[in-house]
N, C-alpha and C. Protein backbone atom coordinates (compact mmCIF):
# COMPACT_ATOMS: atom_id res chain seq x y z
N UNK A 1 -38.34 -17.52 -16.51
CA UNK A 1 -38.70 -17.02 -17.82
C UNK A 1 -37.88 -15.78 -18.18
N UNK A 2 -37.56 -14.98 -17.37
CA UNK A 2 -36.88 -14.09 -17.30
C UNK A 2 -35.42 -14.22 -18.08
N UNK A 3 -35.08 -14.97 -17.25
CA UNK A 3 -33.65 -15.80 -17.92
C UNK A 3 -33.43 -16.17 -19.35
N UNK A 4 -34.23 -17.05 -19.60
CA UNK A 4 -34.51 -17.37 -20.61
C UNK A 4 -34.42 -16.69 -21.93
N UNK A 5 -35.62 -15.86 -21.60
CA UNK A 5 -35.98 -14.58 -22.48
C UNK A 5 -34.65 -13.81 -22.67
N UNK A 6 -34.18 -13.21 -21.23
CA UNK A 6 -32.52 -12.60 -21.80
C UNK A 6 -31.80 -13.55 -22.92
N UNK A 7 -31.54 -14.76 -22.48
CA UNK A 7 -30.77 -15.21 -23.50
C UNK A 7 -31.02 -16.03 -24.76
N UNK A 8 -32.42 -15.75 -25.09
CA UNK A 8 -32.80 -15.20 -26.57
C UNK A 8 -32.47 -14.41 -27.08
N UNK A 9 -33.07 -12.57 -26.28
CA UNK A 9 -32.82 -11.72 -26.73
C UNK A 9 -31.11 -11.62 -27.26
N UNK A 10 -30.13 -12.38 -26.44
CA UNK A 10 -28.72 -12.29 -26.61
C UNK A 10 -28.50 -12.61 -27.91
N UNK A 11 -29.05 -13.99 -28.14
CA UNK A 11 -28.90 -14.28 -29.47
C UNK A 11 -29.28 -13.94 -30.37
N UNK A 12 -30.17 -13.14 -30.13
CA UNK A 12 -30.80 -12.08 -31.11
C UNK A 12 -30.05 -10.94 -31.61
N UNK A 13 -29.43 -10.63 -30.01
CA UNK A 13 -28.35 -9.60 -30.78
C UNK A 13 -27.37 -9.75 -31.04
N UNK A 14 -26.42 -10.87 -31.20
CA UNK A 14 -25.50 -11.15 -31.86
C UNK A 14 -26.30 -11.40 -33.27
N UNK A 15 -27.10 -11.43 -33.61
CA UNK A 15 -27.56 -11.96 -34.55
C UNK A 15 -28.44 -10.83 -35.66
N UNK A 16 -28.26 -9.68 -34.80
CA UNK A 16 -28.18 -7.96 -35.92
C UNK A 16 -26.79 -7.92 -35.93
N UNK A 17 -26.18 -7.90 -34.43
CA UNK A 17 -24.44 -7.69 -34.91
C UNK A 17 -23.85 -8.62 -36.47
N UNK A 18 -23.97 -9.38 -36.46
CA UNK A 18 -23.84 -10.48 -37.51
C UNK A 18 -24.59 -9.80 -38.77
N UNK A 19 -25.28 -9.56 -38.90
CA UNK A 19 -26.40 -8.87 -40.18
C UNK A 19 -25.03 -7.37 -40.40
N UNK A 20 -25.02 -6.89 -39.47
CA UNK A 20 -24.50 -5.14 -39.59
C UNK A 20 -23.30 -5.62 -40.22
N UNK A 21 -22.54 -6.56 -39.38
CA UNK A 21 -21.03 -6.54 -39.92
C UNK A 21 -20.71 -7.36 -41.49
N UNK A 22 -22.15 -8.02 -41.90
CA UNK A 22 -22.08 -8.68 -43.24
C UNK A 22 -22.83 -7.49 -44.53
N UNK A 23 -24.00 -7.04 -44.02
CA UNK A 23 -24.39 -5.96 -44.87
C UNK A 23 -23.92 -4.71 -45.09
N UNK A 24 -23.18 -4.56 -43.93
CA UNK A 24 -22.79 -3.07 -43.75
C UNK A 24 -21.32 -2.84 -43.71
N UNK A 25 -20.64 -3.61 -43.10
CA UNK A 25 -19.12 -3.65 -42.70
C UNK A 25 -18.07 -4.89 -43.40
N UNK A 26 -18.45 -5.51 -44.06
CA UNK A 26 -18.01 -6.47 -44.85
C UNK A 26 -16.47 -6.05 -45.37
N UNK A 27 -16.52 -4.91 -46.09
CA UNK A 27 -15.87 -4.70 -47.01
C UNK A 27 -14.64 -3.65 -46.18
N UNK A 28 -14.94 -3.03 -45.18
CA UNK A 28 -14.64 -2.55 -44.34
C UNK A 28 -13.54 -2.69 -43.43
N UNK A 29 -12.31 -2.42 -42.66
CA UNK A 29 -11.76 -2.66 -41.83
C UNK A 29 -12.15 -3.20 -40.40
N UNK A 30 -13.31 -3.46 -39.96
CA UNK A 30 -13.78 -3.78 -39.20
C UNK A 30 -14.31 -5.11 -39.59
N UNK A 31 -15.15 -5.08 -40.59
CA UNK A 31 -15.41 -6.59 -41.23
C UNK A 31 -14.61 -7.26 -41.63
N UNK A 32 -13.71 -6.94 -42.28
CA UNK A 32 -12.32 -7.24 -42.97
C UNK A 32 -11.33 -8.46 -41.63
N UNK A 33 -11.22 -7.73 -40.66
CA UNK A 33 -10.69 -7.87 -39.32
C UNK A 33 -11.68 -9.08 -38.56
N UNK A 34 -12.73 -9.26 -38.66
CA UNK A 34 -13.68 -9.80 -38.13
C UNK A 34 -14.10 -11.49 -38.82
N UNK A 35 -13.68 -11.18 -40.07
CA UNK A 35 -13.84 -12.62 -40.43
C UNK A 35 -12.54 -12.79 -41.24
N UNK A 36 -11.27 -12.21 -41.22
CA UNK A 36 -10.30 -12.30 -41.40
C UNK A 36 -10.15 -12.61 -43.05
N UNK A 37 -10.63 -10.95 -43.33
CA UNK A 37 -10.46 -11.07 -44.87
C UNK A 37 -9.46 -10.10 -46.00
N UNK A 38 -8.91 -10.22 -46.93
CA UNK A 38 -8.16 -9.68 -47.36
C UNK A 38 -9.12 -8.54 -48.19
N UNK A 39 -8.83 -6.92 -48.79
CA UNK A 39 -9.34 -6.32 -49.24
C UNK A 39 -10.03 -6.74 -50.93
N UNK A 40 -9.28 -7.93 -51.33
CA UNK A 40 -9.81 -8.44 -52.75
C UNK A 40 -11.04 -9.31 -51.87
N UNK A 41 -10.68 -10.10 -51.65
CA UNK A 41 -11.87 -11.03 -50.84
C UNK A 41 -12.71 -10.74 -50.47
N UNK A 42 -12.86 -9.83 -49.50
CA UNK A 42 -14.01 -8.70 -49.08
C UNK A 42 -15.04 -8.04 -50.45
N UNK A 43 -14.30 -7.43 -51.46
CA UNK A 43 -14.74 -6.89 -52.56
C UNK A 43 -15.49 -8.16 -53.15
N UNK A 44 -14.99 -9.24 -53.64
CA UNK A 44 -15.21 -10.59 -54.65
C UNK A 44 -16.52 -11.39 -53.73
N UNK A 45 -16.61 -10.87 -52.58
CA UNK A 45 -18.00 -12.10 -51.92
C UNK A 45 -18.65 -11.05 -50.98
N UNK A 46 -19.18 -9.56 -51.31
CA UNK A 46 -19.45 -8.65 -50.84
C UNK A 46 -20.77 -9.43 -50.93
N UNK A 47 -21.44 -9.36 -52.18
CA UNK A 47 -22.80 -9.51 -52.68
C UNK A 47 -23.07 -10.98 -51.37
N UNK A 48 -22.67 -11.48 -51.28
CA UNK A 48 -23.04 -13.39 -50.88
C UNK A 48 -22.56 -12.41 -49.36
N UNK A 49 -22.36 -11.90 -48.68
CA UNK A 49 -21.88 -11.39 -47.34
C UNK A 49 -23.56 -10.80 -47.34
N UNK A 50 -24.03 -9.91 -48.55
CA UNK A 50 -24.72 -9.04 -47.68
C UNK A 50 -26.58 -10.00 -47.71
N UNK A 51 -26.41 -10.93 -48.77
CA UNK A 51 -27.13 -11.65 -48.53
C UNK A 51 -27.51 -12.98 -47.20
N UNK A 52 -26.33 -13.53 -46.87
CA UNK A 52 -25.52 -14.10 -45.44
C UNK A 52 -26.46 -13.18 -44.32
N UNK A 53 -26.57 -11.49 -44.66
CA UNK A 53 -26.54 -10.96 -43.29
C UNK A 53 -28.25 -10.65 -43.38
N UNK A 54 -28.42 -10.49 -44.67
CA UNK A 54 -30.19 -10.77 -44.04
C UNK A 54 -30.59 -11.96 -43.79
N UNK A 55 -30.11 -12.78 -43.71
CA UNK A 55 -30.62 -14.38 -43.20
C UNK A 55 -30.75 -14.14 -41.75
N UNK A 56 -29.45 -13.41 -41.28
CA UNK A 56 -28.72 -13.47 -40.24
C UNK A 56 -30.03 -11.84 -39.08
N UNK A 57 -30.46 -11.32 -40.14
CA UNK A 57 -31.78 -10.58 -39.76
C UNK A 57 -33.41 -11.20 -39.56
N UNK A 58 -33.05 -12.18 -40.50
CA UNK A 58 -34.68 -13.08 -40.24
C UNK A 58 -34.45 -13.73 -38.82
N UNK A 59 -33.36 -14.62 -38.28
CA UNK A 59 -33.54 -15.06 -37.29
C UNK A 59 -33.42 -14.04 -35.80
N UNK A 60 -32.93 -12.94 -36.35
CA UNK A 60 -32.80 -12.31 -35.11
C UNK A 60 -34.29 -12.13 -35.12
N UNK A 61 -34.49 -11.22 -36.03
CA UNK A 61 -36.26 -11.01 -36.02
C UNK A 61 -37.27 -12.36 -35.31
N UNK A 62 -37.11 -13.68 -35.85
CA UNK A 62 -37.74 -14.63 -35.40
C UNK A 62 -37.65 -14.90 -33.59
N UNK A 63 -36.86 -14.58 -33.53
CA UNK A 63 -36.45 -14.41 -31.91
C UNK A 63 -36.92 -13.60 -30.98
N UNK A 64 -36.77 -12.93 -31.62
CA UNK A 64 -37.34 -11.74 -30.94
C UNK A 64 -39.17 -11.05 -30.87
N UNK A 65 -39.68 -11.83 -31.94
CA UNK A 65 -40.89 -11.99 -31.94
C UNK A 65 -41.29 -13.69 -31.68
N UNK A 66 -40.65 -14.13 -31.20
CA UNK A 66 -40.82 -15.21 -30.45
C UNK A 66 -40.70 -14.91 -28.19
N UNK A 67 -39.72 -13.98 -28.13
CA UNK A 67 -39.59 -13.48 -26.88
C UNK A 67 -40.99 -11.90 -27.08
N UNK A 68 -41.31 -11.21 -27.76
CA UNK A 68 -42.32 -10.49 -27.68
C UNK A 68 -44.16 -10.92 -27.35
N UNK A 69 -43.58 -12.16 -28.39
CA UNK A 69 -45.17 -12.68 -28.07
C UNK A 69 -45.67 -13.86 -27.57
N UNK A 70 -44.74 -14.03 -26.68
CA UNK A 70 -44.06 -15.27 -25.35
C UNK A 70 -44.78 -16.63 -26.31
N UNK A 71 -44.70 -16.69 -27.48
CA UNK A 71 -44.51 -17.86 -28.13
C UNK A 71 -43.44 -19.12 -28.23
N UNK A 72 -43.61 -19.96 -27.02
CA UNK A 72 -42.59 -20.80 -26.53
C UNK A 72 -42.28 -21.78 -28.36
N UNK A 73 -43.14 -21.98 -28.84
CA UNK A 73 -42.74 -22.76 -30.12
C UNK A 73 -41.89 -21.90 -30.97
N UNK A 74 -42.02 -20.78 -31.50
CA UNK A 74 -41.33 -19.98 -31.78
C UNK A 74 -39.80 -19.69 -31.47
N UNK A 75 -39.66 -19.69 -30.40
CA UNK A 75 -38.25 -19.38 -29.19
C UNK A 75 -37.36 -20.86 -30.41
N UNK A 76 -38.28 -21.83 -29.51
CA UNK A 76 -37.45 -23.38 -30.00
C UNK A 76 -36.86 -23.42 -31.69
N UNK A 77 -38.18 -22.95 -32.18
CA UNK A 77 -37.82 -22.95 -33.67
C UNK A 77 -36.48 -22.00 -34.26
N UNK A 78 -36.99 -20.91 -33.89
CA UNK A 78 -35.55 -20.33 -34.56
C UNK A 78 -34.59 -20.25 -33.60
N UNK A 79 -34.34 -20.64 -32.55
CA UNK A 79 -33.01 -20.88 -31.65
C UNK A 79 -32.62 -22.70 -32.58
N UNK A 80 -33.30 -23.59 -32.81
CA UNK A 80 -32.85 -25.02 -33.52
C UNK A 80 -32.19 -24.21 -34.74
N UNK A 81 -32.53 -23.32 -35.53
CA UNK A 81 -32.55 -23.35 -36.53
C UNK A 81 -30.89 -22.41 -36.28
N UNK A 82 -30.89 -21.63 -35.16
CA UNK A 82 -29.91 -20.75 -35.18
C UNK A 82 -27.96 -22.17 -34.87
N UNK A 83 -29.34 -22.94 -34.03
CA UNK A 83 -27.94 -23.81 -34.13
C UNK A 83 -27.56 -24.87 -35.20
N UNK A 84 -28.41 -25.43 -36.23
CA UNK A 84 -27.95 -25.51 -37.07
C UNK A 84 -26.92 -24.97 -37.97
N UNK A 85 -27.63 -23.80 -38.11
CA UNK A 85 -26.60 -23.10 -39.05
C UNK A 85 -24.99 -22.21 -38.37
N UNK A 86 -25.10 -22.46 -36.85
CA UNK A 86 -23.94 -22.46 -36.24
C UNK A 86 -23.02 -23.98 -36.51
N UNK A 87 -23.50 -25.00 -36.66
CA UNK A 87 -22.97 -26.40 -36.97
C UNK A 87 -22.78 -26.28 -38.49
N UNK A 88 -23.63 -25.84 -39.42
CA UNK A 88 -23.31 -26.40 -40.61
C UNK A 88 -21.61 -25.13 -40.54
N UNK A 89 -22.04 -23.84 -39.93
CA UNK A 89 -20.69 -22.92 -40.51
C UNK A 89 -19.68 -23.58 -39.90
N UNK A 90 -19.58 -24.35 -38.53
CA UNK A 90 -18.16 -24.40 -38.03
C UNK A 90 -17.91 -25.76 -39.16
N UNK A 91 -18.53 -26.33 -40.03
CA UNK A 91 -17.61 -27.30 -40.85
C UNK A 91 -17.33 -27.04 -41.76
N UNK A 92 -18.02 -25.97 -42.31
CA UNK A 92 -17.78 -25.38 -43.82
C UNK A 92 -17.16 -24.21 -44.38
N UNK A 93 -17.36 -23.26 -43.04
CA UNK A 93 -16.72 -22.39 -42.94
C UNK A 93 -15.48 -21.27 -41.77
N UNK A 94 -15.76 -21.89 -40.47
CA UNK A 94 -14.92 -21.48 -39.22
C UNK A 94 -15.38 -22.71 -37.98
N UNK A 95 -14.38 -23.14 -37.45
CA UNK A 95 -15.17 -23.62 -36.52
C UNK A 95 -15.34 -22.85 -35.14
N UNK A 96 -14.73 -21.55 -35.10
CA UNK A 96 -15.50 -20.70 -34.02
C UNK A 96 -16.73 -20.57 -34.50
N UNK A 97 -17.67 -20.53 -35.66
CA UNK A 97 -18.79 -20.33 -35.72
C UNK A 97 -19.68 -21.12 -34.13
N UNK A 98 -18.98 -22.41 -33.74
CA UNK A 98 -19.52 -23.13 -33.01
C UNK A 98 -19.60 -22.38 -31.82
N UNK A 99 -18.48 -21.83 -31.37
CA UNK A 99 -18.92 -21.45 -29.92
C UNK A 99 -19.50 -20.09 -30.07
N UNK A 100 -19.24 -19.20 -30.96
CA UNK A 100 -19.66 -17.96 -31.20
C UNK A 100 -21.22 -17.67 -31.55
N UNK A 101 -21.83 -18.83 -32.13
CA UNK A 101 -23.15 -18.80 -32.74
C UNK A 101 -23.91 -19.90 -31.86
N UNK A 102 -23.53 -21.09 -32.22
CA UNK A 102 -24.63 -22.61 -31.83
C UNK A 102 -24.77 -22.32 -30.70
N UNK A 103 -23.33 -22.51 -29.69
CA UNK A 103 -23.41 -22.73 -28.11
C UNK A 103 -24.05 -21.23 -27.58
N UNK A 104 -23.78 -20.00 -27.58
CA UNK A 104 -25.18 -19.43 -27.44
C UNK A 104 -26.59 -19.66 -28.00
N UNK A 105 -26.61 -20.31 -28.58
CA UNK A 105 -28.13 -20.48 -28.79
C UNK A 105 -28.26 -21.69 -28.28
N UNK A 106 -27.38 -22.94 -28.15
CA UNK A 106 -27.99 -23.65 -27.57
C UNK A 106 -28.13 -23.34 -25.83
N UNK A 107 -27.68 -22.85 -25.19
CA UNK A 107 -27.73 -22.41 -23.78
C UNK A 107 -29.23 -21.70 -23.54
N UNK A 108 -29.70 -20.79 -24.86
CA UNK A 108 -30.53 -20.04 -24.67
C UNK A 108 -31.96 -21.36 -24.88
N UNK A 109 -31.71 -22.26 -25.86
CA UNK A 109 -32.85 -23.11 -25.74
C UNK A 109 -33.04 -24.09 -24.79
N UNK A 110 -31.56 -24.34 -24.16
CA UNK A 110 -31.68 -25.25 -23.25
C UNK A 110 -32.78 -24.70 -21.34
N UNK A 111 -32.13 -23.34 -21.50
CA UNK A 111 -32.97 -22.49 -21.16
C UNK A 111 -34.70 -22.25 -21.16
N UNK A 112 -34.88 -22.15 -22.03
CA UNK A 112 -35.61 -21.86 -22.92
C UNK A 112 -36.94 -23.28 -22.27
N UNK A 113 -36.36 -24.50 -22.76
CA UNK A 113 -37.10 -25.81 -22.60
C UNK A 113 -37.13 -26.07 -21.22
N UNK A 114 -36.12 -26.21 -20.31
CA UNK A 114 -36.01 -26.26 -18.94
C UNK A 114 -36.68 -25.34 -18.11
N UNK A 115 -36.59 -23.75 -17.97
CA UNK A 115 -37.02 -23.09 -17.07
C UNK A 115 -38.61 -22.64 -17.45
């Protein structure tokens, strides 16, 4: 359980990192650098970035009050949900989304269901 729980919490925190660098750093040389964007681009999809990054705050949150209140349905739910939307981005929008987002979360549910 132990295990497990770490690698929720992991995906949890990639998953404020993800919120910070869309709400906060977007526009930024660091955000800029991070999803490989030009300074017009950054400016023109700021608004849709910083909305992106509270999504990207509900599931960390869901996670993490899924590992707080050892709610095993919880864990499953927003780790499925985290890999979805790691699958829908690597086709629509990067396909590192896949290993960077899904495949940690799926490790963490596979985890998660097994141990």
């Amino acid at each position: 359980m132990i295990i497990s729980n770490a690698l929720v919490l992991l995906v949890a925190l990639l998953h404020v990192w993800f919120m910070i660098l869309e709400m906060y750093f977007w526009t930024r040389p660091l955000g800029r650098k991070a999803f490989g964007l030009t300074k017009e681009s950054a400016e023109a999809t700021k608004v849709m970035a910083q909305n992106q990054g509270i999504y990207n705050g509900f599931l960390a949150a869901g996670l993490i009050w899924g590992v707080i209140s050892h709610l095993h349905d919880v864990k499953v739910f927003f780790l499925a949900c985290v890999i979805v939307a790691g699958i829908v981005g690597a086709f629509t929008a990067n396909k590192k989304i896949l290993y960077i987002q899904a495949f940690p979360a799926l490790a963490a549910l596979m985890a998660v269901v097994c141990l």
